[in-house]
N, C-alpha and C. Protein backbone atom coordinates (compact mmCIF):
# COMPACT_ATOMS: atom_id res chain seq x y z
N UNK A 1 -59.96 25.55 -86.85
CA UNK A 1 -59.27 26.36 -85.88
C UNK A 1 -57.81 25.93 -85.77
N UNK A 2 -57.15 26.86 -85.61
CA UNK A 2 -55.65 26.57 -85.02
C UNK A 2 -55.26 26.13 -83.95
N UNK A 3 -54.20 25.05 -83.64
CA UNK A 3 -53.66 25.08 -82.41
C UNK A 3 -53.49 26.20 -81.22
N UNK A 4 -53.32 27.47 -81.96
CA UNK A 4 -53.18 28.44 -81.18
C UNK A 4 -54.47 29.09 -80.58
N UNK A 5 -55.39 28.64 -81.15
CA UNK A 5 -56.52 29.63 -80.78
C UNK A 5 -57.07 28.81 -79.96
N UNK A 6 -56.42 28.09 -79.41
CA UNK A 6 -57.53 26.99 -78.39
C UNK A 6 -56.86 27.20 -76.89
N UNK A 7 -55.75 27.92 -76.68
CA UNK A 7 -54.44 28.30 -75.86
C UNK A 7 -54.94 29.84 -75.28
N UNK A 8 -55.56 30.19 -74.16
CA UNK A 8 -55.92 31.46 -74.27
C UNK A 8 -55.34 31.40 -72.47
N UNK A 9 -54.16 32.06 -72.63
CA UNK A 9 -53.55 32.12 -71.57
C UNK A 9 -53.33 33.33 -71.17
N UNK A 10 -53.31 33.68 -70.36
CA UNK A 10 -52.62 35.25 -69.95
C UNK A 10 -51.21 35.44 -69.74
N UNK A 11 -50.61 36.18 -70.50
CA UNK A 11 -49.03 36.26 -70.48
C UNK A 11 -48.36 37.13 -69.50
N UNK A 12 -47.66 37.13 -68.71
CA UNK A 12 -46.71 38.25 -68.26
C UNK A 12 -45.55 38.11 -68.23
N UNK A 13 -45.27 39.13 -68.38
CA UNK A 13 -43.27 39.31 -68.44
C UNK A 13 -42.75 38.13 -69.44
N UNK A 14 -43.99 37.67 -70.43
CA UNK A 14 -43.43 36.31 -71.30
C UNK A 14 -43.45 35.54 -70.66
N UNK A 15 -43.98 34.81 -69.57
CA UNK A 15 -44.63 33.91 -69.32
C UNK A 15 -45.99 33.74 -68.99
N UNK A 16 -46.44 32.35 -69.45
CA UNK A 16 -47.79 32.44 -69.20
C UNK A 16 -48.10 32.69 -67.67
N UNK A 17 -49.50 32.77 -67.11
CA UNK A 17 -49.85 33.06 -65.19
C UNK A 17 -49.97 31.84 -65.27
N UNK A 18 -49.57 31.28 -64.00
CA UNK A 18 -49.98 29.84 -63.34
C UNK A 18 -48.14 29.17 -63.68
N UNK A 19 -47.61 29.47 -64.70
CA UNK A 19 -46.49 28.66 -65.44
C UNK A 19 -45.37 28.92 -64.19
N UNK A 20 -44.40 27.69 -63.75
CA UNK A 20 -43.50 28.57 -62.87
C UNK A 20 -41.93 29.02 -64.12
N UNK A 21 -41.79 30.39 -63.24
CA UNK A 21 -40.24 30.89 -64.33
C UNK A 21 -39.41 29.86 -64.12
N UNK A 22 -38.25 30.34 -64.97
CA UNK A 22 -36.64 30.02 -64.13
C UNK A 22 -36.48 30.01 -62.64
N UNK A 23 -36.72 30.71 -61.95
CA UNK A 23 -36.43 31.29 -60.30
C UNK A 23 -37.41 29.70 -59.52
N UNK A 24 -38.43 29.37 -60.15
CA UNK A 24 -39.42 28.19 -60.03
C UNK A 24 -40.33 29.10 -59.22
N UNK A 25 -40.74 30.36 -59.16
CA UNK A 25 -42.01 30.71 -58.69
C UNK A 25 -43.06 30.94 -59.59
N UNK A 26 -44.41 31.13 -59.50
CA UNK A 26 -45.02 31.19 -60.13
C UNK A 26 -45.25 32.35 -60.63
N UNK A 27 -45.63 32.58 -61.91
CA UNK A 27 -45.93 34.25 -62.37
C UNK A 27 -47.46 34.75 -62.03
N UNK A 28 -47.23 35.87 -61.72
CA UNK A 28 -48.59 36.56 -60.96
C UNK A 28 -49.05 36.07 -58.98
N UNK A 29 -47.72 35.14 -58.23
CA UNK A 29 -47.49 35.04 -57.27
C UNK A 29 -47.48 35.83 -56.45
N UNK A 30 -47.59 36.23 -55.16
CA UNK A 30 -47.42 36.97 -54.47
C UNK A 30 -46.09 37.37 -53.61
N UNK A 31 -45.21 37.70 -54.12
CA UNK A 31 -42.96 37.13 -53.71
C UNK A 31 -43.37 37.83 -52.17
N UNK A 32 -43.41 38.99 -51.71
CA UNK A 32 -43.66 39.48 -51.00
C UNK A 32 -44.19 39.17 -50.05
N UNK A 33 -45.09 38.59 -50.19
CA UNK A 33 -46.11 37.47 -49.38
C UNK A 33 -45.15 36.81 -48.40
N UNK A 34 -44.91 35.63 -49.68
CA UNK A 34 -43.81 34.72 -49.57
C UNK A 34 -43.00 34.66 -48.99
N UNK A 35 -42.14 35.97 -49.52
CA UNK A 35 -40.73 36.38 -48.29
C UNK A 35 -41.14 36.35 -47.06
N UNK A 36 -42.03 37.26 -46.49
CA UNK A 36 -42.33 37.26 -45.08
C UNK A 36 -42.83 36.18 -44.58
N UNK A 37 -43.26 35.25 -45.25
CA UNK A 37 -44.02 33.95 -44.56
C UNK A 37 -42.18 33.19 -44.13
N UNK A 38 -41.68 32.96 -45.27
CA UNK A 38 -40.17 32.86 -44.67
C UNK A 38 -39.24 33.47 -43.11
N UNK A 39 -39.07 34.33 -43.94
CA UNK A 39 -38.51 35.18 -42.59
C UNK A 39 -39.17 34.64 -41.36
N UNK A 40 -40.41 34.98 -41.47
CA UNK A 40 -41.44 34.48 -39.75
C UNK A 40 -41.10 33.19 -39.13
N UNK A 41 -40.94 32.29 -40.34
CA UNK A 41 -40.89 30.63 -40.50
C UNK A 41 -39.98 30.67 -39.48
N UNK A 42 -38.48 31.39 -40.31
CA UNK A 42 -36.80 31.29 -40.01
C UNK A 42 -36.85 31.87 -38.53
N UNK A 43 -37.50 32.73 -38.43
CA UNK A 43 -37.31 33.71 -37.23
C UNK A 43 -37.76 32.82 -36.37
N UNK A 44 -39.23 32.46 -36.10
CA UNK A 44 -39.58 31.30 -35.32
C UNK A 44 -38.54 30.15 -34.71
N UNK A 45 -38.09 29.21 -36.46
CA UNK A 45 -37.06 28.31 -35.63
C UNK A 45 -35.72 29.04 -35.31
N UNK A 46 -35.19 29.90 -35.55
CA UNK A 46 -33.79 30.45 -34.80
C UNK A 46 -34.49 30.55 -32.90
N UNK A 47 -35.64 30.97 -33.07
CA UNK A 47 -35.86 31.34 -31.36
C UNK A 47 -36.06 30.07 -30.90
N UNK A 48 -36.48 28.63 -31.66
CA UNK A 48 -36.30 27.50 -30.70
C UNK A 48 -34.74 27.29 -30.65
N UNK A 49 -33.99 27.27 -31.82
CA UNK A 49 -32.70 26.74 -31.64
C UNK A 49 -31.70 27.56 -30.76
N UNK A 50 -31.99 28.51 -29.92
CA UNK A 50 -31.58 29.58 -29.40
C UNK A 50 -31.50 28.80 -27.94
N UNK A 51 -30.85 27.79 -27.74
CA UNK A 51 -30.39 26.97 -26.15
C UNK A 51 -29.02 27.32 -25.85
N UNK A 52 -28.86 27.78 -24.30
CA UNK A 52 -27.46 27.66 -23.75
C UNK A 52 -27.16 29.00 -24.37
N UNK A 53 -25.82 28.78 -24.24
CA UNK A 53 -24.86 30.27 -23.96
C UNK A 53 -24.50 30.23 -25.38
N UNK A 54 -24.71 31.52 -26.04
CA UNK A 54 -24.14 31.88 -27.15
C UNK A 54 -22.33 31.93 -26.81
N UNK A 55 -22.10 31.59 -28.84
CA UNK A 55 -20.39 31.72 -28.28
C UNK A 55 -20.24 33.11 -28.71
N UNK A 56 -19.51 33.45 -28.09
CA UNK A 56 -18.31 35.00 -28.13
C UNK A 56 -16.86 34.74 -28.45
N UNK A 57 -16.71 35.98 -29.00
CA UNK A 57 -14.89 36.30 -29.00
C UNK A 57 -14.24 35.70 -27.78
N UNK A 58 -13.30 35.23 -28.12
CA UNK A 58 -12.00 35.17 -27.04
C UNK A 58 -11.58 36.37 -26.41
N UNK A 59 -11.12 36.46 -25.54
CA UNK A 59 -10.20 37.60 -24.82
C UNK A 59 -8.80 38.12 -25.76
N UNK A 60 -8.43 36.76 -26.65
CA UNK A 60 -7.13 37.62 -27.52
C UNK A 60 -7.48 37.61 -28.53
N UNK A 61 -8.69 37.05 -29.07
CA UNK A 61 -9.40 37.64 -30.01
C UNK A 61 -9.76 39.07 -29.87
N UNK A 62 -10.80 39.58 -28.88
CA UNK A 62 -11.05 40.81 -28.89
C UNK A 62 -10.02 41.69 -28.72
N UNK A 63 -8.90 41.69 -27.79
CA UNK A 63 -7.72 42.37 -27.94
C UNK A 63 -8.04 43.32 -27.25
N UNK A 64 -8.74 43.47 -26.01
CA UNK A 64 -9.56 44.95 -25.41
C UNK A 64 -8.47 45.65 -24.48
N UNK A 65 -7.34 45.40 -24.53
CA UNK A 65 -6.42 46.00 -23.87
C UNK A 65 -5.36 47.00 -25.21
N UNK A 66 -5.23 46.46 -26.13
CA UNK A 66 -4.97 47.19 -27.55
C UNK A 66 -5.88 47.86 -28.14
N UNK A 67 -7.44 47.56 -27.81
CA UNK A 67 -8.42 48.70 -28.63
C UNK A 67 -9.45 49.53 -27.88
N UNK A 68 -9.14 50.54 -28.99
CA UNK A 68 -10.83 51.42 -28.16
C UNK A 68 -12.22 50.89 -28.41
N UNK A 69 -13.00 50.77 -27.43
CA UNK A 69 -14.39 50.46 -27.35
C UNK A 69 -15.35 51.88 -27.34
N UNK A 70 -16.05 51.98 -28.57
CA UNK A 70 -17.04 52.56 -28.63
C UNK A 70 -18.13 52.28 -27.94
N UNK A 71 -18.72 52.87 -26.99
CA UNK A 71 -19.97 52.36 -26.63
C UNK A 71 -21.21 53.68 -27.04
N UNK A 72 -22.38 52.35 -27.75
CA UNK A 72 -23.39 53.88 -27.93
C UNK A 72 -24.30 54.02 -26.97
N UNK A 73 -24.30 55.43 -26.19
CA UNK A 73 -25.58 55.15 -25.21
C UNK A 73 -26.95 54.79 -25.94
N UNK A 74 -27.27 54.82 -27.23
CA UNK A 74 -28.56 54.79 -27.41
C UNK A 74 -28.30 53.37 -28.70
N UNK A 75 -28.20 52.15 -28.32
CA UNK A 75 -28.04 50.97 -29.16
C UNK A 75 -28.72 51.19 -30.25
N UNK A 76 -28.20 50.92 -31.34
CA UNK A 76 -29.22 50.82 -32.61
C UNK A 76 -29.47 49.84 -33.09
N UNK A 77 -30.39 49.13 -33.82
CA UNK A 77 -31.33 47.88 -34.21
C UNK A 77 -30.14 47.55 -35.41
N UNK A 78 -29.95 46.65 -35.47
CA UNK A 78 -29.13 45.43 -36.43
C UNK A 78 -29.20 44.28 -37.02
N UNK A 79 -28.82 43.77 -37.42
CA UNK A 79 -28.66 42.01 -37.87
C UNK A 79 -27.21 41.93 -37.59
N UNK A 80 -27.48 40.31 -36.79
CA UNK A 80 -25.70 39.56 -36.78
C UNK A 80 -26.08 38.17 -36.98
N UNK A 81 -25.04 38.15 -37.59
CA UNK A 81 -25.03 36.23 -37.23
C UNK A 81 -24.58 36.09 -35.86
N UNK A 82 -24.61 35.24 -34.93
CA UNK A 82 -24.40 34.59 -34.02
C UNK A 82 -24.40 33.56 -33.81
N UNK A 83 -23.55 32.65 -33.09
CA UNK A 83 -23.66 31.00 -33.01
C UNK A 83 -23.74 30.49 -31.88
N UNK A 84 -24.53 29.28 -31.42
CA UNK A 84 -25.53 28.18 -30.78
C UNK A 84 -24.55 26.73 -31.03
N UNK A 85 -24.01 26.89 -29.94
CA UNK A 85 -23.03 25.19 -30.36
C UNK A 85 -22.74 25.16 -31.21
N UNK A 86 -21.76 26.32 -32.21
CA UNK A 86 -21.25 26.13 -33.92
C UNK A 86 -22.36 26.10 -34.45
N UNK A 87 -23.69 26.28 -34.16
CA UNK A 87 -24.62 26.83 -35.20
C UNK A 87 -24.83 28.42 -35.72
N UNK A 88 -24.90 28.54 -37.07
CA UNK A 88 -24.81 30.01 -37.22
C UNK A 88 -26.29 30.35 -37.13
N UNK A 89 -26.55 31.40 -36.79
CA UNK A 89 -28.25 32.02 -36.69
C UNK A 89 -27.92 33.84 -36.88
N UNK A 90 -28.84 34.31 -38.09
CA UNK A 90 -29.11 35.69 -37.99
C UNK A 90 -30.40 36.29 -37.02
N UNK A 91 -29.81 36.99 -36.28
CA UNK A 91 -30.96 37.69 -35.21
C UNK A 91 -30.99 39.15 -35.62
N UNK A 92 -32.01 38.82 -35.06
CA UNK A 92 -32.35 40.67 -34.91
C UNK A 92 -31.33 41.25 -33.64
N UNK A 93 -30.46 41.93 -33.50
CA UNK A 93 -29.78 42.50 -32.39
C UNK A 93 -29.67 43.66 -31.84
N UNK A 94 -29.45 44.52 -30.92
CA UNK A 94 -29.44 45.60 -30.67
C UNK A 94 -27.06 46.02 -30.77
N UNK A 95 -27.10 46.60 -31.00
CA UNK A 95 -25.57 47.03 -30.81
C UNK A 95 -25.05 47.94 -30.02
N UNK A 96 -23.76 47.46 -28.55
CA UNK A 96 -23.91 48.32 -27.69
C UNK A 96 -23.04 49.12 -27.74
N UNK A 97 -21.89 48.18 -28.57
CA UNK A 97 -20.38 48.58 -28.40
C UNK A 97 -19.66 47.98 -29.65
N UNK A 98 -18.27 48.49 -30.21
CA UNK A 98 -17.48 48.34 -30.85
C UNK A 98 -16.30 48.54 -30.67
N UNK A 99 -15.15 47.95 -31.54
CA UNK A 99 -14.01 48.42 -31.63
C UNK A 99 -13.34 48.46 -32.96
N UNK A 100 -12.44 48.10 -33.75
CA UNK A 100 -12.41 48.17 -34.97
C UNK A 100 -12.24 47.09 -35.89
N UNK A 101 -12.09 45.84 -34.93
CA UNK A 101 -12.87 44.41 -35.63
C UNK A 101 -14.04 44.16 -35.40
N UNK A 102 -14.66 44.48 -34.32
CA UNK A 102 -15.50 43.35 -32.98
C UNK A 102 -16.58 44.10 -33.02
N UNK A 103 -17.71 43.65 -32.85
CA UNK A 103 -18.95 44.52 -32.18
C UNK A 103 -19.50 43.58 -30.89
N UNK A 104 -20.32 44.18 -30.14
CA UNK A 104 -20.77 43.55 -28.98
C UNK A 104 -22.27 43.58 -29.10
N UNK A 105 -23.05 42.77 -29.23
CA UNK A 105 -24.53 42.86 -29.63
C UNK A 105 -25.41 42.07 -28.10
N UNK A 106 -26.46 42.61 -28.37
CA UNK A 106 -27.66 41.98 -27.61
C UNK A 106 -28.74 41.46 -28.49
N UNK A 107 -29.54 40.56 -27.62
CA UNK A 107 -30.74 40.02 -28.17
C UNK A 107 -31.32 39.36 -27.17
N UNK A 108 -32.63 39.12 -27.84
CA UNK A 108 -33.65 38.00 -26.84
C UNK A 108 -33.69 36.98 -27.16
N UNK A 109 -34.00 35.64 -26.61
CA UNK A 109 -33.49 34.66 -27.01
C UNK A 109 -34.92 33.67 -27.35
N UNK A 110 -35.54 32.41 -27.25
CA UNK A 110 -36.77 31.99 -27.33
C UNK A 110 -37.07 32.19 -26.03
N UNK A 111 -36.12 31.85 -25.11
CA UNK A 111 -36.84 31.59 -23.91
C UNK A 111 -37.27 33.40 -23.20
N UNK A 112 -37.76 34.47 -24.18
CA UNK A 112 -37.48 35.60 -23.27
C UNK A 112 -36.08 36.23 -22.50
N UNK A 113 -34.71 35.82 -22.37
CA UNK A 113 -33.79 36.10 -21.86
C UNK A 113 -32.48 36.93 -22.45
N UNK A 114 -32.41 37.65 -22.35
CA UNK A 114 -31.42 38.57 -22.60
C UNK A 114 -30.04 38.23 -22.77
N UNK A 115 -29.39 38.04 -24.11
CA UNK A 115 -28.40 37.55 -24.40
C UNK A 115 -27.15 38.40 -24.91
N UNK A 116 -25.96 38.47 -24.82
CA UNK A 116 -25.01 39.22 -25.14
C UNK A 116 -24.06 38.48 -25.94
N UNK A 117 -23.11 39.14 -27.06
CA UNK A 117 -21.81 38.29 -27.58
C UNK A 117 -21.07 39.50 -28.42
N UNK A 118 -20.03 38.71 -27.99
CA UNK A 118 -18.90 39.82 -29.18
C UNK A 118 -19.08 38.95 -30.49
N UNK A 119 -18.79 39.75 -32.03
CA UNK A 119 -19.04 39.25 -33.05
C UNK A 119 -17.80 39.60 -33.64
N UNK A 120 -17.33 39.31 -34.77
CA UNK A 120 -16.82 39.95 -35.82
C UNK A 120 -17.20 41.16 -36.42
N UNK A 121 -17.11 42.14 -36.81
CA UNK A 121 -17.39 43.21 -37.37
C UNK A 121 -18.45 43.17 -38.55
N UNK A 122 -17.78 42.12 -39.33
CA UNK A 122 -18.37 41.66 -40.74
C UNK A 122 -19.52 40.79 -40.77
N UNK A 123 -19.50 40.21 -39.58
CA UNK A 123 -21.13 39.60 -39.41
C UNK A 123 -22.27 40.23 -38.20
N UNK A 124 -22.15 41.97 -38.85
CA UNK A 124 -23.58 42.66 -38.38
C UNK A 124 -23.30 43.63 -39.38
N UNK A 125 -24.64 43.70 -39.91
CA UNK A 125 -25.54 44.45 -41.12
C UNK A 125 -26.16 45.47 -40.15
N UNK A 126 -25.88 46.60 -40.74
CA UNK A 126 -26.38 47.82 -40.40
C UNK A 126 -28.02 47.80 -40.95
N UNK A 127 -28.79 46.85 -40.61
CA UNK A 127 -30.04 47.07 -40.84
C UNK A 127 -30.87 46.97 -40.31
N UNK A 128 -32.08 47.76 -40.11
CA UNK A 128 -33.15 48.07 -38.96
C UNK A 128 -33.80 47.18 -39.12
N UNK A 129 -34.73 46.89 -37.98
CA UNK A 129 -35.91 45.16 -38.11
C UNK A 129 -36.62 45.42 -37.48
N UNK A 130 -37.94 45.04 -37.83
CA UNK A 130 -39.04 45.41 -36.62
C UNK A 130 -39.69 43.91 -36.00
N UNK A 131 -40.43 44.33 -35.12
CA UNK A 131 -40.51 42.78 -34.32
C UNK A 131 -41.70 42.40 -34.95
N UNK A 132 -41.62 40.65 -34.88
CA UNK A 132 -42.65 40.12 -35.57
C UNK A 132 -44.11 39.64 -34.76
């Protein structure tokens, strides 16, 4: 017999199952799975690290005497970063208001409590989230 015929592996995408790729996951894994076990993980510790007063814009940062504020009556679901004593954290947020740097977001915090902050523009993703 040959070396080869003693090797009876199942291949996909050119790698064998069980083997991990390049990426180091395993082939025939479940990524999907995975991701969400993440996210839940992340989501979990952002709601412990979620103490004290989120920081916000400055007053001459926001500039609310030079800009118009959009407000939407009906908030729509988002992602922002937000920061915890110079810690950065992505939340799930609701969005109430804007102007043409700044957005103004809400969220819940671990402890249940209703939190507000002005952001940068560029750190909230127009993307919907559902609760975990």
């Amino acid at each position: 017999m040959s070396p080869r015929s003693h090797r009876r592996l199942r291949i996909v995408h050119g790698h064998p199952v069980g083997q991990p790729t390049l990426e180091g996951e395993l082939v025939g894994s479940n990524r999907r799975y995975a991701d969400s076990v993440e996210r839940q993980s992340l989501a979990k510790m952002n709601l412990r690290d979620m103490v004290g007063e989120p920081e916000t814009l400055t007053p001459f940062e926001l500039d609310l005497d030079n800009e118009l504020v959009t407000y939407d009556p009906k908030p729509k679901k988002a992602r922002a970063w937000v920061r915890y004593a110079g810690r950065p954290m992505k939340v799930n947020v609701y969005v109430l208001a804007w102007t043409r740097n700044c957005v103004r977001v809400r969220w819940v915090n671990g402890e249940k409590t209703r939190q507000e902050a002005w952001v940068w523009q560029p750190a909230v993703e127009n993307t919907p989230w559902v609760e975990l």
